[in-house]
Protein backbone atom coordinates (compact mmCIF):
# COMPACT_ATOMS: atom_id res chain seq x y z
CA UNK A 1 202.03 42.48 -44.17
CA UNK A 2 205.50 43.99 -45.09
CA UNK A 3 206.55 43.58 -48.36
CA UNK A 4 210.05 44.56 -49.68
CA UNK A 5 210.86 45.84 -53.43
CA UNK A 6 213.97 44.21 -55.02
CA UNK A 7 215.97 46.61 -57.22
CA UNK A 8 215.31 44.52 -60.30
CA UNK A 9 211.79 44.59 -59.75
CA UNK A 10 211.63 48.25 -60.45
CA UNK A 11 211.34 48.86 -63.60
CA UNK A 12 212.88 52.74 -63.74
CA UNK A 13 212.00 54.60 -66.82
CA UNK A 14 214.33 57.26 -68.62
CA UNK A 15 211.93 59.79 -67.14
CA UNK A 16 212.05 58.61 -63.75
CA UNK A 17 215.96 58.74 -64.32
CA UNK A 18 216.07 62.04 -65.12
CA UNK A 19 213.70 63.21 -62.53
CA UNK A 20 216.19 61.84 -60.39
CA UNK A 21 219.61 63.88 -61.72
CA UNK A 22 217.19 67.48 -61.43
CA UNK A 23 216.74 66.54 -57.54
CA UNK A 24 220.23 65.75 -57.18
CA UNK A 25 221.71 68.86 -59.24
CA UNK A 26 218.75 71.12 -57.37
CA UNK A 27 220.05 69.27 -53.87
CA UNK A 28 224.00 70.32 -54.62
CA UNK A 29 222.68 73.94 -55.93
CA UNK A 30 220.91 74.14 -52.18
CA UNK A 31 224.54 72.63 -51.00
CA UNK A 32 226.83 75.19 -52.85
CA UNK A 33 224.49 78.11 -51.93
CA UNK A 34 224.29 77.17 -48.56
CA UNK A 35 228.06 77.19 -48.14
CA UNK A 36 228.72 79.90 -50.20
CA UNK A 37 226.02 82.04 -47.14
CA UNK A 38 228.71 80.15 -44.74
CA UNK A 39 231.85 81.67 -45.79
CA UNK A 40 230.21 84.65 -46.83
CA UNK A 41 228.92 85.32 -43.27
CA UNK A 42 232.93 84.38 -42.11
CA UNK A 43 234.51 86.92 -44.20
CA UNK A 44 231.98 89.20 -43.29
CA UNK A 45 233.08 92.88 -41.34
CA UNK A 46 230.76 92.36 -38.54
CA UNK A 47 230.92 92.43 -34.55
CA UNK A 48 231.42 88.10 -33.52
CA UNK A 49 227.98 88.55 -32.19
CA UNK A 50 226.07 89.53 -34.94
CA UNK A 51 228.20 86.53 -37.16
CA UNK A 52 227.10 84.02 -34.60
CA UNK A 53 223.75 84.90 -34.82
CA UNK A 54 223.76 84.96 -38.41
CA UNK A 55 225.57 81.20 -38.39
CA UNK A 56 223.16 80.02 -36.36
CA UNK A 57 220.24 81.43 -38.77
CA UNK A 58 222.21 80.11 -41.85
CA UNK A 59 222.53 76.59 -39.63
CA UNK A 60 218.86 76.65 -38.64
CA UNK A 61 217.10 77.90 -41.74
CA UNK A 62 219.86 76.27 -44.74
CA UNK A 63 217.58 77.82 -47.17
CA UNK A 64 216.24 80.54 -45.89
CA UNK A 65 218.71 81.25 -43.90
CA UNK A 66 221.41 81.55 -46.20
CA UNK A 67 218.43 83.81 -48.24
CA UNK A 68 218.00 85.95 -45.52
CA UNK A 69 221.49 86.28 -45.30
CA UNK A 70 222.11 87.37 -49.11
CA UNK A 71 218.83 89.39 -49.11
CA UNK A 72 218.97 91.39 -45.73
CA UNK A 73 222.75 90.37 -43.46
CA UNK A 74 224.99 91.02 -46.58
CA UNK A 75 223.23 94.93 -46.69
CA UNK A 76 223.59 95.38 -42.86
CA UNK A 77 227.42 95.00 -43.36
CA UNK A 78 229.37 98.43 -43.68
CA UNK A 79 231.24 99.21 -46.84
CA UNK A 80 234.27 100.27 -46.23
C-alpha cells in the first residue's frame, strides 16, 4: 500500500530544522572545496596530461579527489 506524507502533516521540530541548515552548509563547504581543487588544478604548472588526469580524479572522486589533489597533486607541481 503506498502512502504519501503531506507537508503539513510533518510536524518538523527546531532540531530537525537545524539538522537540516548543517547538511546544507556541510553540502556547499563540499561545493566550494570541490571547485576551489577545480581551478586550482587549471592554474596549475603542469604538462595537459597530467591536468586531465587530475580533472578527471577531481570529477570522479569530488571529495577525495579534490583531497588527493590538495594533499599529494598540489606537491607534485614545480615551484618556480
Amino acid at each position: 500500500m503506498l502512502t504519501s506524507f503531506a507537508l503539513s502533516d510533518q510536524n518538523v521540530t527546531w532540531l530537525e530544522g537545524a539538522g537540516l541548515v548543517v547538511v546544507a552548509l556541510g553540502a556547499l563547504a563540499l561545493l566550494v572545496f570541490w571547485i576551489a581543487a577545480l581551478i586550482s588544478v587549471l592554474a596549475a604548472p603542469i604538462g595537459c596530461g597530467a591536468k586531465i588526469l587530475w580533472l578527471l580524479v577531481v570529477f570522479s572522486l569530488p571529495f577525495v579527489g579534490s583531497l588527493l589533489w590538495f594533499v599529494v597533486g598540489r606537491r607534485m607541481t614545480p615551484v618556480s
